[in-house]
C-alpha atoms as a PDB file:
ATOM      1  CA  UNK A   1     -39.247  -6.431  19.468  1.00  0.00           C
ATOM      2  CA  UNK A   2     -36.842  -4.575  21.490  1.00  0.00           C
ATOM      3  CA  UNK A   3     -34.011  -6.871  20.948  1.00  0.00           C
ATOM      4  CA  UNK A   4     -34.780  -6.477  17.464  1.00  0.00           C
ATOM      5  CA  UNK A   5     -34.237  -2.885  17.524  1.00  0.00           C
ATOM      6  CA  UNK A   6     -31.277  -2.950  19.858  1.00  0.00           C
ATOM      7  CA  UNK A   7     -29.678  -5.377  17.226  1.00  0.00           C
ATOM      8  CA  UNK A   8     -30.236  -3.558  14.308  1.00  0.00           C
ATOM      9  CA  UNK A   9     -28.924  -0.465  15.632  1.00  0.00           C
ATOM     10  CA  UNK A  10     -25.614  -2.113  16.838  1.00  0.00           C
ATOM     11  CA  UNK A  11     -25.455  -4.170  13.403  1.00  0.00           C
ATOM     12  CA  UNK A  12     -26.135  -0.158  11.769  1.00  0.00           C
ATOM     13  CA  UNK A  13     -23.250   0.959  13.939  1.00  0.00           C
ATOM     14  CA  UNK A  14     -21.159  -1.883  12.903  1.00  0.00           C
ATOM     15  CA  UNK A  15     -21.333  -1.456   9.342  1.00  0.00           C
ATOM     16  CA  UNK A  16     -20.916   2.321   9.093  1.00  0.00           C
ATOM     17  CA  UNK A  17     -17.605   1.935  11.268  1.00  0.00           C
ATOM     18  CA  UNK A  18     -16.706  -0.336   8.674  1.00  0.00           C
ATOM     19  CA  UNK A  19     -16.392   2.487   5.819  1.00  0.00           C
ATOM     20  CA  UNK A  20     -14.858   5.512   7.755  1.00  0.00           C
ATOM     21  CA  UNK A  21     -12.224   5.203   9.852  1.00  0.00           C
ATOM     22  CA  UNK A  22      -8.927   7.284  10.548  1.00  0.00           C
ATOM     23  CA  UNK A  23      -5.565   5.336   9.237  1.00  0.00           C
ATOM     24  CA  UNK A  24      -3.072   6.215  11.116  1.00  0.00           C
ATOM     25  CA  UNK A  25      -0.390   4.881   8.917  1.00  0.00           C
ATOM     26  CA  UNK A  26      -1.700   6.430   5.752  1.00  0.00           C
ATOM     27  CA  UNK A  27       0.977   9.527   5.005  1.00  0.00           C
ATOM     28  CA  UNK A  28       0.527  12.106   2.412  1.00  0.00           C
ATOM     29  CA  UNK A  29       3.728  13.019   0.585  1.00  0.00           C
ATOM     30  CA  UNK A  30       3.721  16.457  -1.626  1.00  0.00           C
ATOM     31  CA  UNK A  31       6.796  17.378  -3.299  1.00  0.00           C
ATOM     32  CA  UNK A  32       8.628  14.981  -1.634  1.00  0.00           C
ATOM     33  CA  UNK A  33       7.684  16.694   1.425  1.00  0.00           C
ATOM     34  CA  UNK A  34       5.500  14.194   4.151  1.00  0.00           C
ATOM     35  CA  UNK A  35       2.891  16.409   5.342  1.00  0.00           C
ATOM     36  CA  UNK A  36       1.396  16.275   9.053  1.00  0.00           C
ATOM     37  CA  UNK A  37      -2.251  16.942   9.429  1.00  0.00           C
ATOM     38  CA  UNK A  38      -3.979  17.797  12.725  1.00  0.00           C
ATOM     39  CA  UNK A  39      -6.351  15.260  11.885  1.00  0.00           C
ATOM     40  CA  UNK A  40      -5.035  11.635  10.532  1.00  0.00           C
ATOM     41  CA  UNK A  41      -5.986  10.705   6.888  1.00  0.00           C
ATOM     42  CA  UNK A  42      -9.469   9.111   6.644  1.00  0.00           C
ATOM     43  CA  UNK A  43     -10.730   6.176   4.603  1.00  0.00           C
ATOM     44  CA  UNK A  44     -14.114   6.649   3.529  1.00  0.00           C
ATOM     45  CA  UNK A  45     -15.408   4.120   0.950  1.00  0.00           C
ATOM     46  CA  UNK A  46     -11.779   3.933  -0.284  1.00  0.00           C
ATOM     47  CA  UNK A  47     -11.069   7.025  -0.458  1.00  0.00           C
ATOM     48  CA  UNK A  48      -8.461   9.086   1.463  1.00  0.00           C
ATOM     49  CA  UNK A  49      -9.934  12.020   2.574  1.00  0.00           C
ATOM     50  CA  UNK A  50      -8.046  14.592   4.308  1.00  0.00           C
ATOM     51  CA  UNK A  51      -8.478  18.278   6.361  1.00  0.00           C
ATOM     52  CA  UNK A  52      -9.576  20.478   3.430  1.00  0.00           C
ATOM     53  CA  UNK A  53      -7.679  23.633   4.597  1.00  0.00           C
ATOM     54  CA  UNK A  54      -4.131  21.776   5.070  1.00  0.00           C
ATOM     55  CA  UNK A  55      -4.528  20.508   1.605  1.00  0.00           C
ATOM     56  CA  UNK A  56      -5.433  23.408  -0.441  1.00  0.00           C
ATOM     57  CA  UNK A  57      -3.031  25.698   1.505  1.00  0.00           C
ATOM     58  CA  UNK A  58      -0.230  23.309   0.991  1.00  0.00           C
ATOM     59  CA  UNK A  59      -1.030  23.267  -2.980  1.00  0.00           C
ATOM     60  CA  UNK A  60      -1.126  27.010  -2.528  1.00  0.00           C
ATOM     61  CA  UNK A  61      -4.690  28.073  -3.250  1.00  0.00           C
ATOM     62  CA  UNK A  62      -6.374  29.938  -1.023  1.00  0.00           C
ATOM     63  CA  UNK A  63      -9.622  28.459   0.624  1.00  0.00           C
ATOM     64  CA  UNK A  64     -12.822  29.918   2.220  1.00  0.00           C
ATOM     65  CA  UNK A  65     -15.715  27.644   4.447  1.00  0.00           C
ATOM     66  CA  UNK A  66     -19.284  29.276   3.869  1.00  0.00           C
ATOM     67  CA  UNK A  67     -20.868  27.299   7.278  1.00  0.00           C
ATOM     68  CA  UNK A  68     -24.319  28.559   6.165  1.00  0.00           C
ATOM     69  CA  UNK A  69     -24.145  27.013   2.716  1.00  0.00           C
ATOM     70  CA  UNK A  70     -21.709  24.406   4.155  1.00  0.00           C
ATOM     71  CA  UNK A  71     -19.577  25.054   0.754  1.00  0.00           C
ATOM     72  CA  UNK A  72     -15.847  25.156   0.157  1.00  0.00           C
ATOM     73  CA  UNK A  73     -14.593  27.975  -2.351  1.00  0.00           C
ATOM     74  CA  UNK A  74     -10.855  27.530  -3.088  1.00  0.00           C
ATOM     75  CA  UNK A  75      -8.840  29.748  -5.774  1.00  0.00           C
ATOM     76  CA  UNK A  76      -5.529  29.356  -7.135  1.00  0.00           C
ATOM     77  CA  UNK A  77      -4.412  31.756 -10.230  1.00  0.00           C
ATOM     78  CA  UNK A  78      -7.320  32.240 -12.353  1.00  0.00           C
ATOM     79  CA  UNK A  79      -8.933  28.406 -11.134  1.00  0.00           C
ATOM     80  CA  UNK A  80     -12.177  28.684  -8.712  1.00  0.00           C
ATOM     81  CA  UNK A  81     -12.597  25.483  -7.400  1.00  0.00           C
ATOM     82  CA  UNK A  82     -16.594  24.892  -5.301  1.00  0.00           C
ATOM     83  CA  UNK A  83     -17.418  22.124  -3.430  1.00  0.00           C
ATOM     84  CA  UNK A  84     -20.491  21.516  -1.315  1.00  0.00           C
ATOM     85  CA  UNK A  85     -20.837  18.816   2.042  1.00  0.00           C
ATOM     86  CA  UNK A  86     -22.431  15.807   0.831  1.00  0.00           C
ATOM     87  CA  UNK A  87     -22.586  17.059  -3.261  1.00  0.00           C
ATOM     88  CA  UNK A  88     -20.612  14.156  -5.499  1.00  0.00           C
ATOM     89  CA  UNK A  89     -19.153  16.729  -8.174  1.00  0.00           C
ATOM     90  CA  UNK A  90     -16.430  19.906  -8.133  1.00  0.00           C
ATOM     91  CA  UNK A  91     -17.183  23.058  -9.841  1.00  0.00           C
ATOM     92  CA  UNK A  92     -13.895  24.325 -11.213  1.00  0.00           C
ATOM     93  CA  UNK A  93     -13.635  27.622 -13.103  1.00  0.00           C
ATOM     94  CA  UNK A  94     -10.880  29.136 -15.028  1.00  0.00           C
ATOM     95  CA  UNK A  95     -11.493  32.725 -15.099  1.00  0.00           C
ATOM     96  CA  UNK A  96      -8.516  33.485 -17.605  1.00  0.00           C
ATOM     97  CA  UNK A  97     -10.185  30.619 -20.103  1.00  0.00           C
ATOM     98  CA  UNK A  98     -13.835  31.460 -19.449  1.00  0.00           C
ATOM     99  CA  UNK A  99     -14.079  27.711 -19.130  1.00  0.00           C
ATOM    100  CA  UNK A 100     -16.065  25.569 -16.256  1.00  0.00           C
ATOM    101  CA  UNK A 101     -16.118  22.226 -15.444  1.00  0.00           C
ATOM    102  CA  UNK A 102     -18.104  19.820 -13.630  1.00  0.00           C
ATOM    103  CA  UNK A 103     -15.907  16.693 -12.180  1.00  0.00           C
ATOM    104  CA  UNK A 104     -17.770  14.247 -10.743  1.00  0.00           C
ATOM    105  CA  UNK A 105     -16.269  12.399  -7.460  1.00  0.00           C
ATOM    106  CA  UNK A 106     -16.841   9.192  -5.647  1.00  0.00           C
ATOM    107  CA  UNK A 107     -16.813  10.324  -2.354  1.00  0.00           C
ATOM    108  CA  UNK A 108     -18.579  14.117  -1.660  1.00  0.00           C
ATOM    109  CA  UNK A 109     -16.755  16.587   0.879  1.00  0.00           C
ATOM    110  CA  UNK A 110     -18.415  15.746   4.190  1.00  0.00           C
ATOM    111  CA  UNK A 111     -18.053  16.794   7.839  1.00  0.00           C
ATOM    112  CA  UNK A 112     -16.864  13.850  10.430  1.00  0.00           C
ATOM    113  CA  UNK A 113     -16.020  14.949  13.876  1.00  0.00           C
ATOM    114  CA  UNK A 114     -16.251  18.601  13.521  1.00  0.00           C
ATOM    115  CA  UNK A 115     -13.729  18.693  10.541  1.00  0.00           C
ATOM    116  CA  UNK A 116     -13.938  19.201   6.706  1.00  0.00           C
ATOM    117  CA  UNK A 117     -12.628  16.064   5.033  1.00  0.00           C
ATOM    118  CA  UNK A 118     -12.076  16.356   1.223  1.00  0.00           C
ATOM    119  CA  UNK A 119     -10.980  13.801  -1.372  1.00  0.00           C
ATOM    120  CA  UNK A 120      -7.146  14.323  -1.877  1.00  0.00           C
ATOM    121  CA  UNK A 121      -6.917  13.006  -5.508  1.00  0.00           C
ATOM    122  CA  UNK A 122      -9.692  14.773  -6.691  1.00  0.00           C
ATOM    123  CA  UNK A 123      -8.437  18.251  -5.091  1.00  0.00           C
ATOM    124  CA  UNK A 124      -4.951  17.936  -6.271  1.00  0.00           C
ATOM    125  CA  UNK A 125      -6.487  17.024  -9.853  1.00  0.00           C
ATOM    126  CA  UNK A 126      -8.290  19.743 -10.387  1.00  0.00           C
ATOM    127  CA  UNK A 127      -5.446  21.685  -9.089  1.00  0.00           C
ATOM    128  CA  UNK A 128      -3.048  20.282 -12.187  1.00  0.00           C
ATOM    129  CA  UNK A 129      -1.013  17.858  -9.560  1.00  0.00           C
ATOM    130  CA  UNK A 130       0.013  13.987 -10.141  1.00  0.00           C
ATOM    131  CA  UNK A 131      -1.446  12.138  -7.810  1.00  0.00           C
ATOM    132  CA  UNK A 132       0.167   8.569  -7.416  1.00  0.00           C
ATOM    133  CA  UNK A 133      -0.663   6.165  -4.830  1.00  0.00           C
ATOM    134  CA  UNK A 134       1.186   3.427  -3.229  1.00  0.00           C
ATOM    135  CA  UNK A 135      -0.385   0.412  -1.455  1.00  0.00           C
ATOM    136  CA  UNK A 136       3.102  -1.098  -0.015  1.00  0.00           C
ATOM    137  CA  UNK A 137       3.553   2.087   2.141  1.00  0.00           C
ATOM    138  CA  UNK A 138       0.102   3.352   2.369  1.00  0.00           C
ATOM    139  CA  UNK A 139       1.282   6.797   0.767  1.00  0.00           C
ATOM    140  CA  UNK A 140      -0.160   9.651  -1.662  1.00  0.00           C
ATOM    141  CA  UNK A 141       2.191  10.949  -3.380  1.00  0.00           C
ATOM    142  CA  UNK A 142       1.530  14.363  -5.077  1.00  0.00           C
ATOM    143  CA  UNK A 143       3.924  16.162  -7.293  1.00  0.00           C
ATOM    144  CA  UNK A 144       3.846  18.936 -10.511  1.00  0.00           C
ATOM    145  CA  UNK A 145       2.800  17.400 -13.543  1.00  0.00           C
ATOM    146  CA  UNK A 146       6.132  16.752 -15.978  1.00  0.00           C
END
């Protein structure tokens, strides 16, 4: 019975490894600009998840943590953007249009190693940016909408 146990936690270990873990060669290019984060690019379930302070701040919005509510606020002109650790959907609010939105995302904001890790696509969307993604180089690309 104890080997049992001992197995199934390594083969538990194994498998979450398996869908979150830092790529080192992923870069993150925004206006033709490669950006440097303190903490590498992340692939959780496919999805490249990056610190959410460097990412909003580069797009220019502004971005508050609420640690008690473990919920990300970010605002850029009249958009309020809310996220919440381990909640699959955005919040966004334009103030101006008196119009809110719920976007639904594959992979929810979540904390790994101490640090906020957003979706990048899904932030720059709902921020108006193109986000374009390519395999060969392991890049996000992120420009203005033309």
């Amino acid at each position: 019975m104890k080997r049992f146990l001992i197995m199934l936690l390594v083969l538990c270990n194994i498998f979450t490894c398996m869908t979150c873990f830092a790529q080192d060669d992923i870069k993150v290019v925004i206006y033709g600009e490669q950006i440097e984060f303190d903490v590498s690019p992340m692939l959780i379930n496919d999805r490249t998840m990056v610190p959410m302070r460097k990412i909003f701040e580069t797009l220019g919005a502004n971005v508050k943590w609420f640690e008690e509510s473990e919920t990300i606020i970010a605002t850029k002109g009249s958009k309020i953007i809310t996220m919440e650790i381990g909640l699959s959907s955005i919040s966004v609010t334009d103030v101006v249009l008196g119009k809110s939105d719920t976007v639904t995302i594959d992979v929810p904001p979540q904390i790994v190693n101490d640090r906020t890790l957003v979706p990048i696509r899904a932030v720059s969307e709902t921020l108006g940016k193109l986000v374009t993604w390519d395999d060969n180089t392991q890049t996000v690309y992120i420009d203005d909408i033309k």
